[in-house]
PDB file of N, CA and C in Angstrom:
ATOM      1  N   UNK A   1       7.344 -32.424  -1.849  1.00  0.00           N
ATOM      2  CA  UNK A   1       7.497 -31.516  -0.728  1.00  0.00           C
ATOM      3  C   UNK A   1       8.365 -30.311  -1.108  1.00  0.00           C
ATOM      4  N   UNK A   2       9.403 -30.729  -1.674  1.00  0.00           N
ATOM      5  CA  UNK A   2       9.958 -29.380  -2.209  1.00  0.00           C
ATOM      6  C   UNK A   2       9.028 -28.371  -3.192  1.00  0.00           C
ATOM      7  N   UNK A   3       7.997 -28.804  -3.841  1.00  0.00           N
ATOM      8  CA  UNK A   3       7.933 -28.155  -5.152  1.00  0.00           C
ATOM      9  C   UNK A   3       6.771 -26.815  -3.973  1.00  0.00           C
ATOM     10  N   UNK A   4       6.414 -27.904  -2.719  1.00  0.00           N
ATOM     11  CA  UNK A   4       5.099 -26.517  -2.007  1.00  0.00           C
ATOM     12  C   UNK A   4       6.116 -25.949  -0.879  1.00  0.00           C
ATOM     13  N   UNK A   5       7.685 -26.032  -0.778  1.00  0.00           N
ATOM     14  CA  UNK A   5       8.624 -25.334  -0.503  1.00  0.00           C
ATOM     15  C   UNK A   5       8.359 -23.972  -0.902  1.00  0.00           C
ATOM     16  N   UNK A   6       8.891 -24.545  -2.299  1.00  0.00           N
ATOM     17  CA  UNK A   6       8.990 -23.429  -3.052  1.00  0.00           C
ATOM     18  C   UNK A   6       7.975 -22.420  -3.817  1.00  0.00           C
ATOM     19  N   UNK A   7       6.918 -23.047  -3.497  1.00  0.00           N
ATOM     20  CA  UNK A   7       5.362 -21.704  -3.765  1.00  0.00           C
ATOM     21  C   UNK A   7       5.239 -20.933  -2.134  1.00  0.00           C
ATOM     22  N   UNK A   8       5.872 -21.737  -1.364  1.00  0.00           N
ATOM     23  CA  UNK A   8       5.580 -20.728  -0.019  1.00  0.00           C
ATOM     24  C   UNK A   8       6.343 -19.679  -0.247  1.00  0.00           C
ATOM     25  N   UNK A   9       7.727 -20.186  -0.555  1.00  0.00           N
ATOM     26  CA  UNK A   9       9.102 -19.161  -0.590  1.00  0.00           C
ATOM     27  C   UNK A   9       8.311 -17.604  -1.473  1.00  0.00           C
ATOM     28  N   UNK A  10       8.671 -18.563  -2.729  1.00  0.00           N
ATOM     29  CA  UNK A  10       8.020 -17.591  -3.719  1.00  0.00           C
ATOM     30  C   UNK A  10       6.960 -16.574  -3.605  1.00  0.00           C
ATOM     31  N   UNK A  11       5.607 -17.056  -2.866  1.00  0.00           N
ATOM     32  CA  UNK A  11       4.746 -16.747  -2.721  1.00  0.00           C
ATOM     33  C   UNK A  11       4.687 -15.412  -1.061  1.00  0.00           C
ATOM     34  N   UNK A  12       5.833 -15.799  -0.406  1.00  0.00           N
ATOM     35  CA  UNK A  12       5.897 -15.177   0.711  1.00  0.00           C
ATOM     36  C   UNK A  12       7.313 -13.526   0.243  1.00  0.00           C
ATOM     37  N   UNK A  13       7.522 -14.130  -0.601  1.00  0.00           N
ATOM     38  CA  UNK A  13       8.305 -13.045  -1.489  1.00  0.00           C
ATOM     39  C   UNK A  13       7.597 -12.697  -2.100  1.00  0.00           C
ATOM     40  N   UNK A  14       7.158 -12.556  -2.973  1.00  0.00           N
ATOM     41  CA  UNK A  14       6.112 -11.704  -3.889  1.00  0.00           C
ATOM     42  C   UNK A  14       5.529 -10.674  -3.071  1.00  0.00           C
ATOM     43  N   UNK A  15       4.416 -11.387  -1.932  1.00  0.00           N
ATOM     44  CA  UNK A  15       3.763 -10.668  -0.590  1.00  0.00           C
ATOM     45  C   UNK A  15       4.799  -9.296  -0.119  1.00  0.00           C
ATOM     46  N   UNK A  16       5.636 -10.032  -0.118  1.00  0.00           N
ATOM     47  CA  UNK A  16       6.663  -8.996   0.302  1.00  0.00           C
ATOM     48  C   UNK A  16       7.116  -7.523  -0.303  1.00  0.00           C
ATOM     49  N   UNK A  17       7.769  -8.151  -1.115  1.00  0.00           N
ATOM     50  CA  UNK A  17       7.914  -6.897  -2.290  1.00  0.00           C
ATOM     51  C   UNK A  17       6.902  -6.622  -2.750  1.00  0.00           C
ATOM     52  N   UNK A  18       5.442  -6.781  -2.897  1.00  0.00           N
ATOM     53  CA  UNK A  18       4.367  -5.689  -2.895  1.00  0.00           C
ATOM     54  C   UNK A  18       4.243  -4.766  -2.148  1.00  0.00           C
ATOM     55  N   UNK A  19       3.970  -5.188  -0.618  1.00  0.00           N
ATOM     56  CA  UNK A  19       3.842  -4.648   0.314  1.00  0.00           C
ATOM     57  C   UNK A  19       4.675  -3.665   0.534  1.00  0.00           C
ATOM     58  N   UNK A  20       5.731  -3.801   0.358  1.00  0.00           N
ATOM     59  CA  UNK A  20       7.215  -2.641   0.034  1.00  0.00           C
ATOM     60  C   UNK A  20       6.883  -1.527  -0.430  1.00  0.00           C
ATOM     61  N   UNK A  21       7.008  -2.200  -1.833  1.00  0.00           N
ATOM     62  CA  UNK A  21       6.584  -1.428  -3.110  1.00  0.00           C
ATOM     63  C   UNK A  21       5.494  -0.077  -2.713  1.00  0.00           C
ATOM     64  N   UNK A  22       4.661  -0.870  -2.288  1.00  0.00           N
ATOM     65  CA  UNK A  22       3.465  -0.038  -1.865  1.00  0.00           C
ATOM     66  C   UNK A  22       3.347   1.124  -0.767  1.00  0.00           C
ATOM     67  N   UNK A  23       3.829   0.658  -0.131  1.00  0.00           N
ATOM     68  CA  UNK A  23       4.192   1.266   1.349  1.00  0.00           C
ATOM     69  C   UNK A  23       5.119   2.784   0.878  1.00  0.00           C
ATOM     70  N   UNK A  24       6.587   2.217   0.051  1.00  0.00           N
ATOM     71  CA  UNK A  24       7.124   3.369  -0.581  1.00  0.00           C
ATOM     72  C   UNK A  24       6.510   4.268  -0.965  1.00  0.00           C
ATOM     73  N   UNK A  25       5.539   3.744  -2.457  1.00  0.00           N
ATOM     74  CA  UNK A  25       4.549   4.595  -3.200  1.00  0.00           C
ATOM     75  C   UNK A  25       4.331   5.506  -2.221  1.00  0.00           C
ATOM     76  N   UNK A  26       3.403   5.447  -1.477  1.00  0.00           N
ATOM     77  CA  UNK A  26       2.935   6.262  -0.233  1.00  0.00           C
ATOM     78  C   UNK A  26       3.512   7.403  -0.062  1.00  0.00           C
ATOM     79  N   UNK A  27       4.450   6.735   0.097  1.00  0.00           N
ATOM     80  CA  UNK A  27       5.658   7.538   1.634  1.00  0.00           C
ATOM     81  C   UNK A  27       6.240   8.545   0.527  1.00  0.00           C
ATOM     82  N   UNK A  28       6.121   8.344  -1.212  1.00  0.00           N
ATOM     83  CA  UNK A  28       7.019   9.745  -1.584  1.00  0.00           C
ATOM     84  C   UNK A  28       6.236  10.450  -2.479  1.00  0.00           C
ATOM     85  N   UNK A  29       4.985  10.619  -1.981  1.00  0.00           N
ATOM     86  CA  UNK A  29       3.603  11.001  -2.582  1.00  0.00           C
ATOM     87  C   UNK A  29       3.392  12.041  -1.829  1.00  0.00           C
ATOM     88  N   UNK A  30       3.382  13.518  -2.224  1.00  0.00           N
ATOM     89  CA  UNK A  30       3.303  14.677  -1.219  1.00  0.00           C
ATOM     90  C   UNK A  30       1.738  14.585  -0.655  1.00  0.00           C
ATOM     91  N   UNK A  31       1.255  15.089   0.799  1.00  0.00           N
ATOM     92  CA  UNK A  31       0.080  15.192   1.347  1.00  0.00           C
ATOM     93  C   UNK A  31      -1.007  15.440   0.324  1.00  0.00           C
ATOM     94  N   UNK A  32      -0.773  16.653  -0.762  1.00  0.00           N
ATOM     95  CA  UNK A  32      -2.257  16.903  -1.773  1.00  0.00           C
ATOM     96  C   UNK A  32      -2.004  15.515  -2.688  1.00  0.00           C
ATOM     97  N   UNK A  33      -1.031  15.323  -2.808  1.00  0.00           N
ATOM     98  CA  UNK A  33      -1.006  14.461  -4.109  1.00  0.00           C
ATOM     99  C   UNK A  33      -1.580  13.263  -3.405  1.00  0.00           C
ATOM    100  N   UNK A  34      -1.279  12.611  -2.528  1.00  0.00           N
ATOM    101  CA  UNK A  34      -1.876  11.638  -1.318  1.00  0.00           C
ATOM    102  C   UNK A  34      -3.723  11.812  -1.102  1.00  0.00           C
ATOM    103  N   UNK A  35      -3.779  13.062  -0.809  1.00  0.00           N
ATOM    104  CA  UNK A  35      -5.256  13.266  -0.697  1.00  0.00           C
ATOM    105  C   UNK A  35      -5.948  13.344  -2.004  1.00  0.00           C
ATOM    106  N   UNK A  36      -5.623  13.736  -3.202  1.00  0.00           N
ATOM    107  CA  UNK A  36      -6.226  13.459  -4.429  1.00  0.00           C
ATOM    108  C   UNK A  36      -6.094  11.835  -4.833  1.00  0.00           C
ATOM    109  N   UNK A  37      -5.148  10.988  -4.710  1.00  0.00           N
ATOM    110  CA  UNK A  37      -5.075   9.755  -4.529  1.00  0.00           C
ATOM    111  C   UNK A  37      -5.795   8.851  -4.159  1.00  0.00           C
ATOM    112  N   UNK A  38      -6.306   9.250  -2.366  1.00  0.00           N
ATOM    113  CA  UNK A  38      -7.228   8.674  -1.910  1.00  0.00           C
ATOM    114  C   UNK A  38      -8.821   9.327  -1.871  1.00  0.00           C
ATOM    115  N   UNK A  39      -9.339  10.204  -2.868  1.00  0.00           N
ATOM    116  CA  UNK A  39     -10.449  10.506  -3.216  1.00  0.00           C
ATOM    117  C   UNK A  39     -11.265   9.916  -3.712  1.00  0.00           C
ATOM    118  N   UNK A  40      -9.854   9.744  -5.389  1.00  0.00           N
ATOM    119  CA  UNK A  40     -10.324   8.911  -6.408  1.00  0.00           C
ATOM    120  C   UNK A  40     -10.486   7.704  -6.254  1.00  0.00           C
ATOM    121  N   UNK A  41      -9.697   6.719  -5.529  1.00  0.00           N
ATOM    122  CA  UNK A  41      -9.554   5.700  -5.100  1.00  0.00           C
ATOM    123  C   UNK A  41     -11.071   5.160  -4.386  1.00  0.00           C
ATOM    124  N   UNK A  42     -11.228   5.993  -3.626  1.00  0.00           N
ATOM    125  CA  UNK A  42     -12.745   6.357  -2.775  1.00  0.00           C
ATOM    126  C   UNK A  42     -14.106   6.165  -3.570  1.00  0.00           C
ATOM    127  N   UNK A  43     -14.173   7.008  -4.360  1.00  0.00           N
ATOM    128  CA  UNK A  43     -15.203   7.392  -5.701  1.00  0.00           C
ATOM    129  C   UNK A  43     -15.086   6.038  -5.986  1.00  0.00           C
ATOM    130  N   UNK A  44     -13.658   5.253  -6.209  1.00  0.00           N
ATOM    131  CA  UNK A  44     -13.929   3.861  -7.076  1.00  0.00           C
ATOM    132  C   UNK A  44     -14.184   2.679  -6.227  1.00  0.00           C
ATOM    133  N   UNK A  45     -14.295   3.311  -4.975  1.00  0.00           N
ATOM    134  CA  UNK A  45     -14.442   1.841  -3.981  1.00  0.00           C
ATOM    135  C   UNK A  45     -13.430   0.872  -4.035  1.00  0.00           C
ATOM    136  N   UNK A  46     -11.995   1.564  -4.113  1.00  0.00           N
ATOM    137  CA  UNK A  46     -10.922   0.415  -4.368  1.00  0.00           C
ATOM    138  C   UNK A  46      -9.740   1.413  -3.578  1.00  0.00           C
ATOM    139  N   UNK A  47     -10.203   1.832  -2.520  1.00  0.00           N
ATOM    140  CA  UNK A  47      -9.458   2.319  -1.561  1.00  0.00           C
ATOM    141  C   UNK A  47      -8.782   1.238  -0.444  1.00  0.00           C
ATOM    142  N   UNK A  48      -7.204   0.910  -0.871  1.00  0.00           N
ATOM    143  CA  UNK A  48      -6.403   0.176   0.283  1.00  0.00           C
ATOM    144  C   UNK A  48      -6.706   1.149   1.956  1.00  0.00           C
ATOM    145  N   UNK A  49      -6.578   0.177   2.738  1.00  0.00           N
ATOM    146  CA  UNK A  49      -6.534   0.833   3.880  1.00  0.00           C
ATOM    147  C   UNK A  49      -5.180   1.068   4.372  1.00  0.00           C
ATOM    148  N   UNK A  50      -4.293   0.718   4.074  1.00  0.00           N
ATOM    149  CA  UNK A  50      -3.367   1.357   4.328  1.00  0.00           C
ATOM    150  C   UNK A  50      -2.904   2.780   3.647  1.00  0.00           C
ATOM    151  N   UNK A  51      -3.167   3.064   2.359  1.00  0.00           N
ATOM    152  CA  UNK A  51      -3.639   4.072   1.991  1.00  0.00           C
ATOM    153  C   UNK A  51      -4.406   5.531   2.828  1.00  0.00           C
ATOM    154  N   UNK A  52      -5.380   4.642   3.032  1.00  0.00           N
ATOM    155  CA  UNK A  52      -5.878   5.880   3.918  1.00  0.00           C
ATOM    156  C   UNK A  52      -5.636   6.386   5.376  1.00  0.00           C
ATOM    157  N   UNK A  53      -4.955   5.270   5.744  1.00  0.00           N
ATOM    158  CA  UNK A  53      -4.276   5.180   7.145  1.00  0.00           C
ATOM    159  C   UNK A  53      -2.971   6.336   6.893  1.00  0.00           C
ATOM    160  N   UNK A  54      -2.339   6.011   6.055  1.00  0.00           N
ATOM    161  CA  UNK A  54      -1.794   7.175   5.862  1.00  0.00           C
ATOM    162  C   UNK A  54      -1.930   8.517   6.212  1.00  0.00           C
ATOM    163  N   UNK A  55      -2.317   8.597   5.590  1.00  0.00           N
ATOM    164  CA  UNK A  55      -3.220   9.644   5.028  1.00  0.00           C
ATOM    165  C   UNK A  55      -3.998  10.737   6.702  1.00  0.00           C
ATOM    166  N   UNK A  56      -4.532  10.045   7.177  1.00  0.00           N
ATOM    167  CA  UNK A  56      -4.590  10.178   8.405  1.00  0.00           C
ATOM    168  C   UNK A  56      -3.636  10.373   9.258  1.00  0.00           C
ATOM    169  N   UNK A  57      -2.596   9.746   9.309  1.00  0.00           N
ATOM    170  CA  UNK A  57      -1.589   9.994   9.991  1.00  0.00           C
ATOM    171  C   UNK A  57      -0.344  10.844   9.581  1.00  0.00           C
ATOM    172  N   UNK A  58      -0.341  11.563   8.259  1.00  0.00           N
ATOM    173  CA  UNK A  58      -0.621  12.791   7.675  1.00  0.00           C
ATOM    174  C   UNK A  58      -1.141  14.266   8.839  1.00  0.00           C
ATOM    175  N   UNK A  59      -2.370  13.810   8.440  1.00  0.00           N
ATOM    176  CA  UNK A  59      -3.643  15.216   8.749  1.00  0.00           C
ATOM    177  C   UNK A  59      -2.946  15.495  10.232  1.00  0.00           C
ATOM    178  N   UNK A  60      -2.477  14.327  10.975  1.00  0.00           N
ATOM    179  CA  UNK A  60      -2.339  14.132  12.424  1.00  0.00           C
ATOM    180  C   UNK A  60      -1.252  14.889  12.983  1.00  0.00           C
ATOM    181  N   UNK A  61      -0.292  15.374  11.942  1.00  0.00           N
ATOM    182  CA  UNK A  61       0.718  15.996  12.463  1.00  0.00           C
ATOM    183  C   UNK A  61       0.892  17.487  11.773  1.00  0.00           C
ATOM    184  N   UNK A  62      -0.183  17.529  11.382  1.00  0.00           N
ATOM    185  CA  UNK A  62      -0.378  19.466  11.111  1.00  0.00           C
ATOM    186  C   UNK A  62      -0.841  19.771  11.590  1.00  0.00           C
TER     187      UNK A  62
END
């Protein structure tokens, strides 16, 4: 019982600090650099949606 303790722990941390990680990325990525980002991303069919949610909510306040 401890050892699937500790793959939740672990595993719910990891989740975490990606999601962070990622979220940051974003957030200190200027609007063109953001929109060239999610182009390419596009073209490759490996566009996060939070990514483009961004991105949108971006466009939304100019």
């Amino acid at each position: 019982m401890t050892k699937i303790r500790r793959v939740i722990v672990l595993t719910s941390m990891t989740f975490t600090m990606t999601f962070a990680s990622t979220q940051n990325t974003y957030a200190s990525m200027s609007t063109i650099e953001l929109q060239k980002q999610v182009e390419t991303l596009s073209k490759q069919g490996t566009l996060p949606f939070e990514m483009g949610l961004e991105l949108i909510k971006r466009w939304q306040h100019l």
